[in-house]
N, C-alpha and C. Protein backbone atom coordinates (compact mmCIF):
# COMPACT_ATOMS: atom_id res chain seq x y z
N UNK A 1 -7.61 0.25 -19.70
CA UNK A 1 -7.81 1.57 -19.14
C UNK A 1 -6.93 1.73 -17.92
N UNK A 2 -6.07 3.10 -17.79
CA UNK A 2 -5.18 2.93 -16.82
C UNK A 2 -5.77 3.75 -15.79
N UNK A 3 -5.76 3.01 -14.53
CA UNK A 3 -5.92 3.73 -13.23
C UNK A 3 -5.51 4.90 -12.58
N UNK A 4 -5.51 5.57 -12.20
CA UNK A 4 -4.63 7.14 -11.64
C UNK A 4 -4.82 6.82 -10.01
N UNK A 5 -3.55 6.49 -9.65
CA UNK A 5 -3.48 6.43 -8.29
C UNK A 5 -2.47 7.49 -7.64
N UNK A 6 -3.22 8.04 -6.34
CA UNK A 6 -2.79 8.81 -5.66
C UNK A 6 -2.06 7.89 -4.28
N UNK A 7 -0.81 8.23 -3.83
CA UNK A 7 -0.44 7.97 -2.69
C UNK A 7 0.00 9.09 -1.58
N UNK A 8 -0.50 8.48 -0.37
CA UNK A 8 -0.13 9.17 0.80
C UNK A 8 0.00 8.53 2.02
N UNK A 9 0.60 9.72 2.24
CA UNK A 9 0.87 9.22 3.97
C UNK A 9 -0.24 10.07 5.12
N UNK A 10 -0.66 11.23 4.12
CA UNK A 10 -0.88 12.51 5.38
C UNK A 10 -2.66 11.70 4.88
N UNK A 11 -3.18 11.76 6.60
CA UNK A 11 -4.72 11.54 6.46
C UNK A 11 -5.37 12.86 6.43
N UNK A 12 -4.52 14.18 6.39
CA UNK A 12 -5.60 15.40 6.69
C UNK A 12 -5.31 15.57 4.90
N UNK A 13 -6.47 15.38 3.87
CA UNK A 13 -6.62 15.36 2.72
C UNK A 13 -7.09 17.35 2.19
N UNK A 14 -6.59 17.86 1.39
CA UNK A 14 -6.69 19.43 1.60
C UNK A 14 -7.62 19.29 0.41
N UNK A 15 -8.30 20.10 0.25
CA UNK A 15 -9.51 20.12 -0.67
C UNK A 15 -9.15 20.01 -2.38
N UNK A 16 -7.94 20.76 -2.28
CA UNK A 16 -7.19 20.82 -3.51
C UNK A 16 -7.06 19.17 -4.21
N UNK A 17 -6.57 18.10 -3.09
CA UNK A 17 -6.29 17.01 -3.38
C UNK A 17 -7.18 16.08 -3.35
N UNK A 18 -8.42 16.12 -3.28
CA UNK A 18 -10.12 15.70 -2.90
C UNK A 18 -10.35 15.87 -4.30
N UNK A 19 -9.86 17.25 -5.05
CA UNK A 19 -10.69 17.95 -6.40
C UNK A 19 -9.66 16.92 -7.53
N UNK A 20 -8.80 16.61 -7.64
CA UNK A 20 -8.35 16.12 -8.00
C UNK A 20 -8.43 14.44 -8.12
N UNK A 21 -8.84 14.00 -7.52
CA UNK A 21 -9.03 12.49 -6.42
C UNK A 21 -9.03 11.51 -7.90
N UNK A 22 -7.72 10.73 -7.67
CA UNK A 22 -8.34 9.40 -8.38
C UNK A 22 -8.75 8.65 -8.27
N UNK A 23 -8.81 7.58 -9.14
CA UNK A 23 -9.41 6.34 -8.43
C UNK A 23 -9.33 5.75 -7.27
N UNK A 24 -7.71 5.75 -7.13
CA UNK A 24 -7.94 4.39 -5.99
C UNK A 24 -6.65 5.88 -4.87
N UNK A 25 -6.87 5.73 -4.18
CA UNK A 25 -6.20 6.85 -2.85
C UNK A 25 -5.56 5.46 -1.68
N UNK A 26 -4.29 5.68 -2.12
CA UNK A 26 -3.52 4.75 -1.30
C UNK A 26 -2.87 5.30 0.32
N UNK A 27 -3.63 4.67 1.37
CA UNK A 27 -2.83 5.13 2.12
C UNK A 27 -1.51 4.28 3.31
N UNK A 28 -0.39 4.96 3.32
CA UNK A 28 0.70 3.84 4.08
C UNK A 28 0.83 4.05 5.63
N UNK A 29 0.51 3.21 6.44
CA UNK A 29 0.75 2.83 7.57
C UNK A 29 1.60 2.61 8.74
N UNK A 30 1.94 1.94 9.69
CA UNK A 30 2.54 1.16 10.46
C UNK A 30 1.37 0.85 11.65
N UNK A 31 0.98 -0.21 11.89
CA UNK A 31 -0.13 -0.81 12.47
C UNK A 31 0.03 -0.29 14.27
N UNK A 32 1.58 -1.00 13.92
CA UNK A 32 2.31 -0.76 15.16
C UNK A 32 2.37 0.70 15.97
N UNK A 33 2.40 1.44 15.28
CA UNK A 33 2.70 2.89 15.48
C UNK A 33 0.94 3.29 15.82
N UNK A 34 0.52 4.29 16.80
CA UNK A 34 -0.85 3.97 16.65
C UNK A 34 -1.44 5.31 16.40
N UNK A 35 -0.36 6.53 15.87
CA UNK A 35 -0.77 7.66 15.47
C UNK A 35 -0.85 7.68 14.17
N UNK A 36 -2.48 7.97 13.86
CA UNK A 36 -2.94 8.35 12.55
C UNK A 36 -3.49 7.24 12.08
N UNK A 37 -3.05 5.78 12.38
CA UNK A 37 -4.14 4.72 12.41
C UNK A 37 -5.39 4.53 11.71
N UNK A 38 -5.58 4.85 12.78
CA UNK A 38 -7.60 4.39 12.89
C UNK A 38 -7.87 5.34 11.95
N UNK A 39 -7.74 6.99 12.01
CA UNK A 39 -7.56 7.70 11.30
C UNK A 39 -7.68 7.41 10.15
N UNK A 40 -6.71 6.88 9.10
CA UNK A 40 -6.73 6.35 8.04
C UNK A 40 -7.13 5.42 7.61
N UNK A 41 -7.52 4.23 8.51
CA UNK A 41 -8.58 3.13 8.41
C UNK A 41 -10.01 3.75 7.85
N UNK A 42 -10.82 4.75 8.67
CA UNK A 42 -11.54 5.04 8.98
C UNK A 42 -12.01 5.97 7.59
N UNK A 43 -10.75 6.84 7.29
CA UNK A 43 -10.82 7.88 5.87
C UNK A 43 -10.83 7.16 4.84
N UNK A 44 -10.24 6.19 4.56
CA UNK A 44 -10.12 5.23 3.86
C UNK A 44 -11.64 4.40 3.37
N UNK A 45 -12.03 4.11 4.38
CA UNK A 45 -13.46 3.53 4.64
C UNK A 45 -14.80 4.53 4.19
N UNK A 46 -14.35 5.79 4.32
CA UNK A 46 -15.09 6.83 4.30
C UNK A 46 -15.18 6.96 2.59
N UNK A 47 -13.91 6.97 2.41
CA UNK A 47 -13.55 7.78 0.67
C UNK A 47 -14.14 6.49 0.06
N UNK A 48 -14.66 5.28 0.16
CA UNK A 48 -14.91 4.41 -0.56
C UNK A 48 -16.84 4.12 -0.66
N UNK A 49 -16.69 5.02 0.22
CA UNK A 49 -18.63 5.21 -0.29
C UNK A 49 -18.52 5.91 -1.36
N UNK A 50 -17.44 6.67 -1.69
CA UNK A 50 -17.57 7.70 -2.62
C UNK A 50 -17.85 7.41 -4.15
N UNK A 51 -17.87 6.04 -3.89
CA UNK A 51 -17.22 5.08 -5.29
C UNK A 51 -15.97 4.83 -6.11
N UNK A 52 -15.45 5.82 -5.08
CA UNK A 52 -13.46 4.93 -5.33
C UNK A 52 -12.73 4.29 -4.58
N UNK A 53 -12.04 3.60 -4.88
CA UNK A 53 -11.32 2.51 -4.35
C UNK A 53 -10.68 3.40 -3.17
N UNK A 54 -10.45 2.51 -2.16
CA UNK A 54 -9.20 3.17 -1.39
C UNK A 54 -8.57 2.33 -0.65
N UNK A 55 -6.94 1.97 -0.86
CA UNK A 55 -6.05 1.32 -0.22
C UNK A 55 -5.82 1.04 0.66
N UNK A 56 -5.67 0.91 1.90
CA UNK A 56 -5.14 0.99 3.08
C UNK A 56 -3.52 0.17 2.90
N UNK A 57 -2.67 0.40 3.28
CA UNK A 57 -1.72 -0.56 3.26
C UNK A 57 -0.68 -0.60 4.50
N UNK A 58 -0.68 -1.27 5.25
CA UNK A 58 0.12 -1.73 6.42
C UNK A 58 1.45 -2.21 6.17
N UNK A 59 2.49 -1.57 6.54
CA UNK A 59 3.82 -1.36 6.25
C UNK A 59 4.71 -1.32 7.41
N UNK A 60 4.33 -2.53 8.03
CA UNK A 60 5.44 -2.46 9.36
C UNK A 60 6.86 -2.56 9.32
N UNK A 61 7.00 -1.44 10.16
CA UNK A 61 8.39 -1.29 9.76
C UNK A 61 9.40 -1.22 11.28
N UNK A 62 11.02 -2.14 11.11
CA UNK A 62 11.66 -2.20 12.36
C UNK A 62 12.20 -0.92 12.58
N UNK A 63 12.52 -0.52 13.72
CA UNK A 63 13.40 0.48 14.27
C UNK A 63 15.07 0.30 13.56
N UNK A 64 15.26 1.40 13.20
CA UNK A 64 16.48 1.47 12.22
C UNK A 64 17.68 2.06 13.06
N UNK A 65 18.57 1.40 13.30
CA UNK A 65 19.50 1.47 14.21
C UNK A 65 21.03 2.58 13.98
N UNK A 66 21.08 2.14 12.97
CA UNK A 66 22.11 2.36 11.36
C UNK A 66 21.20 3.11 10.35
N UNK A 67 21.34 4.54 10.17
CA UNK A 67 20.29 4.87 9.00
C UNK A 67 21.14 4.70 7.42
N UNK A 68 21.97 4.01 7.48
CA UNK A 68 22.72 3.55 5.95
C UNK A 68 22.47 1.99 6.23
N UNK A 69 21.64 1.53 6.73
CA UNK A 69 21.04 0.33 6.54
C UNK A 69 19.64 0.48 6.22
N UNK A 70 19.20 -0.19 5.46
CA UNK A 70 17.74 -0.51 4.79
C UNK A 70 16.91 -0.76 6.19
N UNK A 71 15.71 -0.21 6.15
CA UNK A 71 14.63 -0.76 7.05
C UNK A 71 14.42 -2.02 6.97
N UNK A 72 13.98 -3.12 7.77
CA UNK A 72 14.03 -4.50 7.87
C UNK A 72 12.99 -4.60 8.32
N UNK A 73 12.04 -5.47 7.47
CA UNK A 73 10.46 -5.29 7.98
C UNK A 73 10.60 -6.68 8.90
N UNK A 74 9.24 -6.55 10.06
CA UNK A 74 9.56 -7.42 10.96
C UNK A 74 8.52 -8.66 11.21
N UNK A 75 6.94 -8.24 9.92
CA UNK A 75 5.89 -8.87 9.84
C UNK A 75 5.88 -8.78 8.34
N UNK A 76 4.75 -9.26 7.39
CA UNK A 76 4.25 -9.21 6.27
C UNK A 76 3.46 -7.95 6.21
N UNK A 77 3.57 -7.40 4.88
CA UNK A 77 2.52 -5.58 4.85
C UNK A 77 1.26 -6.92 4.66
N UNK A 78 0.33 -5.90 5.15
CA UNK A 78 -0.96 -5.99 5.01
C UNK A 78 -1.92 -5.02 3.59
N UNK A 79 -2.38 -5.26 3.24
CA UNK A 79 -3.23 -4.77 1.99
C UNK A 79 -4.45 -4.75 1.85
N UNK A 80 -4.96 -3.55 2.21
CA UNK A 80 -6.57 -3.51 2.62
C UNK A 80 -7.37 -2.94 1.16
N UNK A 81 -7.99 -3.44 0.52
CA UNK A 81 -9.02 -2.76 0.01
C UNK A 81 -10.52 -2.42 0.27
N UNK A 82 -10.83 -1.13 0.59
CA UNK A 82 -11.95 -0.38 0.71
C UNK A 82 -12.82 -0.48 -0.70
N UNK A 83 -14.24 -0.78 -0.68
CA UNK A 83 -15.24 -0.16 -1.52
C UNK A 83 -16.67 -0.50 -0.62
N UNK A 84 -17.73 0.92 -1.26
CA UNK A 84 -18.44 0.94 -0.38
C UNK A 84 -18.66 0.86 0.78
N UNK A 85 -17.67 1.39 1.72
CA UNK A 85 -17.64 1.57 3.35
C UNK A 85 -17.37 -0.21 3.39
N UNK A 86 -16.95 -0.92 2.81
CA UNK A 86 -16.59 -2.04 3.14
C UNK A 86 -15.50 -2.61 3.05
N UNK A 87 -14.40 -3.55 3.62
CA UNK A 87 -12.91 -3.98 3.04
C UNK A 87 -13.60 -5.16 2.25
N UNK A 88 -13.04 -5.14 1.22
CA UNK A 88 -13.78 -6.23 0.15
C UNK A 88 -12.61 -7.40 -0.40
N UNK A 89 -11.54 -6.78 0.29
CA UNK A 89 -9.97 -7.86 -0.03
C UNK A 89 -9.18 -7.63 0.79
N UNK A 90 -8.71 -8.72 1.23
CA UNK A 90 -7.15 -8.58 1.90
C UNK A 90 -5.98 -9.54 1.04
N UNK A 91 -4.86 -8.85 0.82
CA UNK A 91 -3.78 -9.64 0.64
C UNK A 91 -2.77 -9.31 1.72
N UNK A 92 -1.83 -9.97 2.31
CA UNK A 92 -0.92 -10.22 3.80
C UNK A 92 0.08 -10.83 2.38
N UNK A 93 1.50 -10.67 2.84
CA UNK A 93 2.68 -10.46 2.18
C UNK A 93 3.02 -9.85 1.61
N UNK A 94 4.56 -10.21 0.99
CA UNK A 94 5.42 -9.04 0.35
C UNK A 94 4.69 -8.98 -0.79
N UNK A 95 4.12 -7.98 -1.77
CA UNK A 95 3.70 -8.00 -2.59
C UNK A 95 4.22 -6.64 -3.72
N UNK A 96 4.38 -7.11 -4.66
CA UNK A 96 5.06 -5.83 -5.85
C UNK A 96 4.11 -4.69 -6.03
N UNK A 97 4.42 -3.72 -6.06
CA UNK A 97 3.24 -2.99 -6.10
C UNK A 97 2.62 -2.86 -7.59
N UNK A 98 3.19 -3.10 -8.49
CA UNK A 98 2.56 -3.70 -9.58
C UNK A 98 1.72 -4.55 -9.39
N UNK A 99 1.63 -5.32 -8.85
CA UNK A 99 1.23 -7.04 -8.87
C UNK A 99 0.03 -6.69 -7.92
N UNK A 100 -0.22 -5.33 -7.54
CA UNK A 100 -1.58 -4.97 -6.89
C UNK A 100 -2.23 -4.98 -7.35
N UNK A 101 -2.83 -4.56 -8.87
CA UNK A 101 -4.13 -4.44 -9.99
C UNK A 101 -4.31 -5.62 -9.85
N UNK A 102 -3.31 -6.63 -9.80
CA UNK A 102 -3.69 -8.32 -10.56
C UNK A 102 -4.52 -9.16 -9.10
N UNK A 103 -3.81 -8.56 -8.18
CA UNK A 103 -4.22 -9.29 -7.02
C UNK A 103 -5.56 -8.87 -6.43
N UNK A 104 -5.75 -7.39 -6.26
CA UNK A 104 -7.01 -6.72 -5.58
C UNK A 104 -8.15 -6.37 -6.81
N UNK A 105 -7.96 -5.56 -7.96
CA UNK A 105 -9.00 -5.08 -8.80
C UNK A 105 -9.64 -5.93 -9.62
């Protein structure tokens, strides 16, 4: 059975995209950066009482000097899974985003 995952960046979720809601609601980060944060920790944490999964994923990223150079990450992403107002997994490293079902669900 295939999953329907939604990704985002924006934590203000518009009702339209709530009515729609799949399973698992991925949201991307920078830990470092501290706007919208907690925010999305927190929504994240919230949407998973709901009885769907929800992602968190930490994506630190270096200051890009050269924008025809690739971003150069400067830590390991972090990989939070939410269920029931609880984080119930972490995976820390580079990880495929394929290789997420196998590792977290």
């Amino acid at each position: 059975m295939a999953v329907r995952i939604i990704e985002t960046t924006d934590a203000q979720l518009t009702p339209s995209l709530l009515a729609k809601m799949a399973e698992v609601l991925v949201f991307y980060f920078d830990s470092r950066s501290h706007v919208g944060r907690d925010q999305k920790l927190e929504l994240a944490k919230f949407l998973s009482f709901t009885g769907r999964k929800a992602l968190a994923i930490d994506v630190p990223r270096q200051q890009q000097e050269d924008p025809n150079r690739p971003v150069r990450l400067n830590r390991l992403p972090t990989l939070a899974l939410f269920q029931h107002g609880t984080c119930v997994r972490k995976v820390e490293g580079l990880v495929r985003f394929n290789q997420i079902g196998k590792q977290l669900f």
